[in-house]
N, C-alpha and C. Protein backbone atom coordinates (compact mmCIF):
# COMPACT_ATOMS: atom_id res chain seq x y z
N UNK A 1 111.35 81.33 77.74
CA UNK A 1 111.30 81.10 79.16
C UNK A 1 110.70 82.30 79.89
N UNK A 2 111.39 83.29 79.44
CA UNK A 2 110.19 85.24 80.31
C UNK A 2 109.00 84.68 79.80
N UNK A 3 108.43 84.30 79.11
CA UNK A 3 107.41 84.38 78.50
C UNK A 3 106.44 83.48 79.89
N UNK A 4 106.64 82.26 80.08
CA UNK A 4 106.25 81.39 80.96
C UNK A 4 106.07 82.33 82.42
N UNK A 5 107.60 82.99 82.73
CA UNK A 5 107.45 83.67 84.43
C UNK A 5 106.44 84.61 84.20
N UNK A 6 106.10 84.84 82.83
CA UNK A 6 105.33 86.39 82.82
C UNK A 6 103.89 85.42 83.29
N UNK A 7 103.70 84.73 82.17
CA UNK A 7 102.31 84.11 82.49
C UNK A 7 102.11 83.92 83.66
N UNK A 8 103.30 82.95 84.63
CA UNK A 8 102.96 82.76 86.07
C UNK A 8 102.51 83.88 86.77
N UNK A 9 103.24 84.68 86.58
CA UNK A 9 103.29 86.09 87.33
C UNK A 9 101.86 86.32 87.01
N UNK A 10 101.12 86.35 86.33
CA UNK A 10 99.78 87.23 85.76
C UNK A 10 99.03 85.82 86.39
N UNK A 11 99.26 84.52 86.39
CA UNK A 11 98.30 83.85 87.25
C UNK A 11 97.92 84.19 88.72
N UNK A 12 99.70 84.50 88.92
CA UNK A 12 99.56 84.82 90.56
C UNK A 12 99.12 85.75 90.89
N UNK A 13 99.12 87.05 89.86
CA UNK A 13 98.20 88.50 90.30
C UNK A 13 97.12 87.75 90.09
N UNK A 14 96.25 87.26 89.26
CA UNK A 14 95.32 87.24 88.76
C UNK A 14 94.47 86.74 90.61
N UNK A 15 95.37 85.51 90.89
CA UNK A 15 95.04 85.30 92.10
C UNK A 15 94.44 86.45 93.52
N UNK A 16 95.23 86.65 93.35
CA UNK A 16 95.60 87.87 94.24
C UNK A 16 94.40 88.88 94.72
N UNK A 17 94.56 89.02 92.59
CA UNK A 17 93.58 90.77 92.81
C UNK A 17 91.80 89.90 93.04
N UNK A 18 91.70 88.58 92.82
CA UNK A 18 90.46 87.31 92.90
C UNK A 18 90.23 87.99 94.25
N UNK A 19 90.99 87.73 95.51
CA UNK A 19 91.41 88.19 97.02
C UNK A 19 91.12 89.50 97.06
N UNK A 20 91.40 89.82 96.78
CA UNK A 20 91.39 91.61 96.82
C UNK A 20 90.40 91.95 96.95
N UNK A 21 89.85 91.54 95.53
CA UNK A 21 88.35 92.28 95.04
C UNK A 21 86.97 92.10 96.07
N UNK A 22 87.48 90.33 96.37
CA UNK A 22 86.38 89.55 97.71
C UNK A 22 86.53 90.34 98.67
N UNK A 23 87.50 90.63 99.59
CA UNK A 23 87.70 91.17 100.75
C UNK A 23 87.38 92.90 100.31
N UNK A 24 87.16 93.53 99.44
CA UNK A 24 86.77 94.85 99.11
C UNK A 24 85.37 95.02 99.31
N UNK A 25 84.62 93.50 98.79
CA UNK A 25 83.22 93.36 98.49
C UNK A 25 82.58 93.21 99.82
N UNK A 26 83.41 92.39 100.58
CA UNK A 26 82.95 91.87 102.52
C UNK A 26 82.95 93.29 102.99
N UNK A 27 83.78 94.19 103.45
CA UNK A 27 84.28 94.97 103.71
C UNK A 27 82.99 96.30 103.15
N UNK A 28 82.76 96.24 101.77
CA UNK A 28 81.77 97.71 101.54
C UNK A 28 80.00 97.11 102.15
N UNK A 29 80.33 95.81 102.11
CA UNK A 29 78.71 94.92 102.72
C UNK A 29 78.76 95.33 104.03
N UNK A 30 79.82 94.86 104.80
CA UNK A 30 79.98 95.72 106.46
C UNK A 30 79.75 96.98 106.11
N UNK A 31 79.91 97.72 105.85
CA UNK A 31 80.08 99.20 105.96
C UNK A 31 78.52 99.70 105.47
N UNK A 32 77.97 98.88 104.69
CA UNK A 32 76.91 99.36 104.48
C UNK A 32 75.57 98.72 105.31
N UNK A 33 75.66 97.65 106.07
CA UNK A 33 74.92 97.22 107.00
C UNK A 33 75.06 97.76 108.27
N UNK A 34 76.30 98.07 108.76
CA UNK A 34 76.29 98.77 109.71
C UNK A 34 75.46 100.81 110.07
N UNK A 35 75.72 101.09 108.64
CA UNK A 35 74.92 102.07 107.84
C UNK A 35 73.43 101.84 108.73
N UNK A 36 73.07 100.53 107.81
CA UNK A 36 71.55 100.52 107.57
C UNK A 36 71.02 100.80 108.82
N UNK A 37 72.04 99.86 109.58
CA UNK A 37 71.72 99.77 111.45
C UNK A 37 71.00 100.98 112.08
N UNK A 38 72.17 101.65 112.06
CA UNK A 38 71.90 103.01 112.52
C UNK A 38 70.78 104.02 112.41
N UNK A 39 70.44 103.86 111.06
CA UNK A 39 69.51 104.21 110.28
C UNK A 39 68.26 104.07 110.41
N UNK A 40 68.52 102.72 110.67
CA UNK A 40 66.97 102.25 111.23
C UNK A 40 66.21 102.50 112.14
N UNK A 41 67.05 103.36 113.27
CA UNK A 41 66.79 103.54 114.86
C UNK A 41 65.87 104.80 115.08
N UNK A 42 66.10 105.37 113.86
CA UNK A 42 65.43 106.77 114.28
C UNK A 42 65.43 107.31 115.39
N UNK A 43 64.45 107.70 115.82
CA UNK A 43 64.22 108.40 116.93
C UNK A 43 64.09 107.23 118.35
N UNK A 44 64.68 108.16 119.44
CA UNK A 44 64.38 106.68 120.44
C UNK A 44 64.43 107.58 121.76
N UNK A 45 63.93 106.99 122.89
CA UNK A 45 63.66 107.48 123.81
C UNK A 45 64.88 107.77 124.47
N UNK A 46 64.37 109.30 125.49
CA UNK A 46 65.58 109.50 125.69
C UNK A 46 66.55 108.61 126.63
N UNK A 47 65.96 107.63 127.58
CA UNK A 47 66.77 106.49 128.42
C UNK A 47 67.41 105.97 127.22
N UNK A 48 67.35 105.44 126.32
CA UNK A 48 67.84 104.61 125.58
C UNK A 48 69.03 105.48 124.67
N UNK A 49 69.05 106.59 125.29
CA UNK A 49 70.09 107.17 124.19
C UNK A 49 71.57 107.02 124.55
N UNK A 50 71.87 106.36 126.29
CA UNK A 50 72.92 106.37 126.22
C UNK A 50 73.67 105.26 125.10
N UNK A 51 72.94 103.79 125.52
CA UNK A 51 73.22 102.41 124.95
C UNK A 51 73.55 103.25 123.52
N UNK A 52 72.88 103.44 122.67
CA UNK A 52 72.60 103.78 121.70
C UNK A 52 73.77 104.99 120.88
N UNK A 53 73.94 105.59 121.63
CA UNK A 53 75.49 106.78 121.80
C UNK A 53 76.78 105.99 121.74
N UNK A 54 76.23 105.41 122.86
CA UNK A 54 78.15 104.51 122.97
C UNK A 54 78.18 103.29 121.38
N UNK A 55 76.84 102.39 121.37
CA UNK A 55 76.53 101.70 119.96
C UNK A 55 77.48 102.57 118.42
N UNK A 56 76.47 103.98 118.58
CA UNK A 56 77.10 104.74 117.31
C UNK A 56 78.51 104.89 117.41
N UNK A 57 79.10 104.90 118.77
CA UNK A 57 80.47 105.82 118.61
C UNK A 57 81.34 104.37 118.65
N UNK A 58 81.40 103.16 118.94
CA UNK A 58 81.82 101.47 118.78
C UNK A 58 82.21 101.53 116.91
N UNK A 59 80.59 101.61 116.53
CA UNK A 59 80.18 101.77 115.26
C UNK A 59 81.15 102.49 114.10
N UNK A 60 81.43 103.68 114.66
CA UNK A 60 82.05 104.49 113.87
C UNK A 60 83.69 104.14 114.36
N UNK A 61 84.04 104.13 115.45
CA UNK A 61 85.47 103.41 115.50
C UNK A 61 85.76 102.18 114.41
N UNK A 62 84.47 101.11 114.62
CA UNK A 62 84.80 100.00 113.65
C UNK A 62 84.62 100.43 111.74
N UNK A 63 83.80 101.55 111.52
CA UNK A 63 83.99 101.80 110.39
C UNK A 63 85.52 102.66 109.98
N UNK A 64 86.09 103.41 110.73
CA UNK A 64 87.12 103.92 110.77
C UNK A 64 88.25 102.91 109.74
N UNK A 65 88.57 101.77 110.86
CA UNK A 65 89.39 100.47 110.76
C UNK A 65 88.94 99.85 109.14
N UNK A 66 87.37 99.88 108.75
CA UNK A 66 87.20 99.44 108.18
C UNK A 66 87.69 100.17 106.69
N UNK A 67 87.35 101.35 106.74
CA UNK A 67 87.67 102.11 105.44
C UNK A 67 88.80 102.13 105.42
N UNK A 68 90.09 101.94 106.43
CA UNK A 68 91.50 101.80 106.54
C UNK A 68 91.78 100.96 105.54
N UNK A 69 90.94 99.77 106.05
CA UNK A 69 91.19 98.31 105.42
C UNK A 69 90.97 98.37 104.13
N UNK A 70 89.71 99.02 103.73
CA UNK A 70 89.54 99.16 102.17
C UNK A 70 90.54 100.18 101.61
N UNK A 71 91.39 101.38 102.27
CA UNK A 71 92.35 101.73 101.32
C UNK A 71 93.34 100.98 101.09
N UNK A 72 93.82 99.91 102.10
CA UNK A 72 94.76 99.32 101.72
C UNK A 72 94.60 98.22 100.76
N UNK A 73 93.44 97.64 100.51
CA UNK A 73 92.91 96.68 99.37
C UNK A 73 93.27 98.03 98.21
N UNK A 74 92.31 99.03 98.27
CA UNK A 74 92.45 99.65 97.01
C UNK A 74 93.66 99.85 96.45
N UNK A 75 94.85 99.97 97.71
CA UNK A 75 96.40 100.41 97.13
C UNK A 75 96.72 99.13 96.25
N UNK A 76 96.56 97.91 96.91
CA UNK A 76 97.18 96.84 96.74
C UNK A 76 96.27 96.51 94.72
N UNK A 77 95.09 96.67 94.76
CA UNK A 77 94.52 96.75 93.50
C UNK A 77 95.25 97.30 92.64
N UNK A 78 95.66 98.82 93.40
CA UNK A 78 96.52 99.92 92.40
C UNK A 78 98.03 99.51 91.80
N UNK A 79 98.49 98.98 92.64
CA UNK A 79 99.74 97.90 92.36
C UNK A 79 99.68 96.90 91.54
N UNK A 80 98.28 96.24 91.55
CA UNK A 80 98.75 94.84 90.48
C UNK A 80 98.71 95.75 89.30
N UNK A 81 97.80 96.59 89.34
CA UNK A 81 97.37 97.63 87.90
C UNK A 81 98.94 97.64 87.04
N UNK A 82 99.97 98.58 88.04
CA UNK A 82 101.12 99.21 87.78
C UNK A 82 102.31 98.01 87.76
N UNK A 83 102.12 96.87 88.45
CA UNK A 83 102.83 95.79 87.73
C UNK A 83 104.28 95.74 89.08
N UNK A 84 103.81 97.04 90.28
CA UNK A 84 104.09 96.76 91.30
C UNK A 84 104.27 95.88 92.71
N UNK A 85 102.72 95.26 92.54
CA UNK A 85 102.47 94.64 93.42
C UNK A 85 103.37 93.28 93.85
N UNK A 86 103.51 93.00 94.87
CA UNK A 86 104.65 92.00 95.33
C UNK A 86 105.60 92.61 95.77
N UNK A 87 105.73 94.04 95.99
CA UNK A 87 107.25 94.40 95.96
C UNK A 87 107.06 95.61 96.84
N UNK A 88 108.04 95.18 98.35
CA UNK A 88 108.25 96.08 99.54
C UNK A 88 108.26 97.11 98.91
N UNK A 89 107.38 98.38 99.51
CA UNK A 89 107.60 99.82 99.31
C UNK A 89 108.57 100.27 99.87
N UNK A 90 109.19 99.88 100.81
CA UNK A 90 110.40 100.40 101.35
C UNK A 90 111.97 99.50 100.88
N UNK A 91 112.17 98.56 101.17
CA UNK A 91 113.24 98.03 100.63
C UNK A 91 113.42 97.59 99.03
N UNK A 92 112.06 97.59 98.80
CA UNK A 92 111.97 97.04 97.09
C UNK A 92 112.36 95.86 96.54
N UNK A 93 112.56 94.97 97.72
CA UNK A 93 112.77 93.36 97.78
C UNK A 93 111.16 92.57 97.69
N UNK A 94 111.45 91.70 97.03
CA UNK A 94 110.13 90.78 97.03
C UNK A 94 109.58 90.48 97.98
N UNK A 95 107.97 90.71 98.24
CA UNK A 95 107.20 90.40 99.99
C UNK A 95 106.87 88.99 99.52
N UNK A 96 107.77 87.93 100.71
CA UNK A 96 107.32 86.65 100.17
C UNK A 96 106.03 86.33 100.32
N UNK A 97 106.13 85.30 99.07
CA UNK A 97 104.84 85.25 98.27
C UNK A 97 103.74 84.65 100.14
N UNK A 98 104.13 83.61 100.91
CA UNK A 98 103.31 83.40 102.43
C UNK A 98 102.95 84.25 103.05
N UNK A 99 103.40 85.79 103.00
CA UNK A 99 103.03 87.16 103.55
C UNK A 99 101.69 87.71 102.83
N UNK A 100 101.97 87.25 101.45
CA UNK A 100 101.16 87.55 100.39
C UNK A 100 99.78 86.87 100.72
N UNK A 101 99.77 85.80 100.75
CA UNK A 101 98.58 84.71 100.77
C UNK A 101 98.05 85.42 102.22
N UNK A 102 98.86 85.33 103.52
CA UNK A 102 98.13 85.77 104.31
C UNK A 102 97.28 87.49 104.74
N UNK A 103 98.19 87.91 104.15
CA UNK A 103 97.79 89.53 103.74
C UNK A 103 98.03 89.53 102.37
N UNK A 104 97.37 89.65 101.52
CA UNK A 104 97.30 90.37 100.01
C UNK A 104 97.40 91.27 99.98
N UNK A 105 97.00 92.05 100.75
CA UNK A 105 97.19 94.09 100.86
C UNK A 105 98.89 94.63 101.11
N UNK A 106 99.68 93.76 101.83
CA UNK A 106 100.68 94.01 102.56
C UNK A 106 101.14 94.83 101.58
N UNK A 107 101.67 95.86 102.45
CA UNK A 107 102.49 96.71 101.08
C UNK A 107 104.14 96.56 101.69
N UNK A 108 104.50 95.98 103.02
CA UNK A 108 105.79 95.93 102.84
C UNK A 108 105.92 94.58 103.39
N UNK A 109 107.67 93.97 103.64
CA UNK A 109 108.23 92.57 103.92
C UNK A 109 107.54 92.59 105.25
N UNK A 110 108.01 91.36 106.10
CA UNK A 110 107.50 91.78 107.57
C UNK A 110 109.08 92.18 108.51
N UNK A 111 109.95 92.07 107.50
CA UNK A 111 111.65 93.50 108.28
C UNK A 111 110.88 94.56 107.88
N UNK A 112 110.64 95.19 107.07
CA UNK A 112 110.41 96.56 107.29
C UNK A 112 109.30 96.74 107.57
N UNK A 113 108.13 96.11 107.82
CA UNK A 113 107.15 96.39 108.47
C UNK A 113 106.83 96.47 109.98
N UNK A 114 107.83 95.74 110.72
CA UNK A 114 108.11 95.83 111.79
C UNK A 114 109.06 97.23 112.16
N UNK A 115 110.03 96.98 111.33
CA UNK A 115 110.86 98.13 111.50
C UNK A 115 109.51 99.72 111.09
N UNK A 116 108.88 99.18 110.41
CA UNK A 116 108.04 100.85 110.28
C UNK A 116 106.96 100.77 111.84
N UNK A 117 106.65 99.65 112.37
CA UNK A 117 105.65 100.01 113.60
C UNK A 117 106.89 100.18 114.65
N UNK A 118 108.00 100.08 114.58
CA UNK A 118 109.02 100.50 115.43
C UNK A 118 109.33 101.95 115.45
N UNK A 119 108.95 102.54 114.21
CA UNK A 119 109.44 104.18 113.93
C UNK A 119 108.31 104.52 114.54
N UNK A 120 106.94 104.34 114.38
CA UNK A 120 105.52 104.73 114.44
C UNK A 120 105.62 104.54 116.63
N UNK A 121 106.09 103.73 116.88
CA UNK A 121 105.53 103.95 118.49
C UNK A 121 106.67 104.06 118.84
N UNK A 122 107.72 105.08 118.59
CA UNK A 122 108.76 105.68 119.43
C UNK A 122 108.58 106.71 119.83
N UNK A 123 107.68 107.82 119.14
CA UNK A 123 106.97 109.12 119.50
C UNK A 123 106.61 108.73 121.21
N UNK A 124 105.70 107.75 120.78
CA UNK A 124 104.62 107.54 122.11
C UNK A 124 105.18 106.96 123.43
N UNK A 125 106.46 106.11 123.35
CA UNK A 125 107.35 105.72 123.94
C UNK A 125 107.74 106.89 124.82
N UNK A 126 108.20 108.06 123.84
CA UNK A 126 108.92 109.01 124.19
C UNK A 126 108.42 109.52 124.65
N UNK A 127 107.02 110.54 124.58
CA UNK A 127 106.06 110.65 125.16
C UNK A 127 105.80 110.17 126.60
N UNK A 128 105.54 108.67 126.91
CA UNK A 128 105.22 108.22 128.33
C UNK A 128 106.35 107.92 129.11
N UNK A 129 107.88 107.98 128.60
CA UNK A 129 108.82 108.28 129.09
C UNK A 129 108.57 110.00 129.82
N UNK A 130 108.27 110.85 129.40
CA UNK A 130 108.71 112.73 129.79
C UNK A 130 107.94 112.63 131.38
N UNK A 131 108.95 113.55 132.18
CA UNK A 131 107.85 113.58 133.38
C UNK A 131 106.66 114.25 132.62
N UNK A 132 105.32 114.20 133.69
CA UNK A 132 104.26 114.96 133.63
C UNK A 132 104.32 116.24 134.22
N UNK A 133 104.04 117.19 133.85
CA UNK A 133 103.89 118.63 134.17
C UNK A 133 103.13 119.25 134.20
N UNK A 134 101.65 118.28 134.36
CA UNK A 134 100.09 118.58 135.10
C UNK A 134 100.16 118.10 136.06
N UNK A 135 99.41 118.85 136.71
CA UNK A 135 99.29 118.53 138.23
C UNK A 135 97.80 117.55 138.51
């Protein structure tokens, strides 16, 4: 009977890392067309350098997000490797498998993932709570 959950289990990575690998492949194609973009522009007059400024700096915000996105594919790769994957980094309870399908990368449940963007914007909370003490 292990023998069967194992197999399932290795169908369902198998699935998974199928997902993974696609959304790694979309993801380095963006990154490298947006590349080319830029690239292509060479030199340009100087009116046109504002459009073109704000373009690059859009550009590089969206590559930012993007290479984000590809570490978290790569983690999630690194996990099926280690026989991890499926399994909250923080509570160490199973991320149900519907979290899974819709994010494959997810590295935690959506309780502690909420609970971690709850730790993450209390700084900033706290922050726009303090009086100001510029004038």
């Amino acid at each position: 009977m292990s023998r069967t959950v194992a197999r399932k289990d290795q169908d369902v990575h198998s699935a998974y890392r199928t997902m993974l690998l696609e959304k790694k492949r979309s993801v380095l194609r963006s990154l490298g067309i947006k590349s080319d973009t830029i690239a292509a522009l060479g030199r340009v007059a100087e009116e046109d350098q504002a459009p073109i400024s704000h373009e690059e700096f859009v550009s590089s915000r969206l590559n930012t997000l993007e290479y984000a996105g590809l570490r978290l594919v790569n983690e999630a790769l690194d996990r099926i490797e280690s026989g991890d994957y499926g399994t909250c980094l923080l509570c160490e309870k199973p991320i149900p498998e519907k979290r899974l399908r819709a994010l494959p990368w997810a590295r935690y449940c959506v309780t502690c993932q909420e609970r971690s963007a709850l730790l993450e914007a209390e700084p900033e909370a706290e922050e726009m709570a303090r009086p100001s003490l510029t004038w």
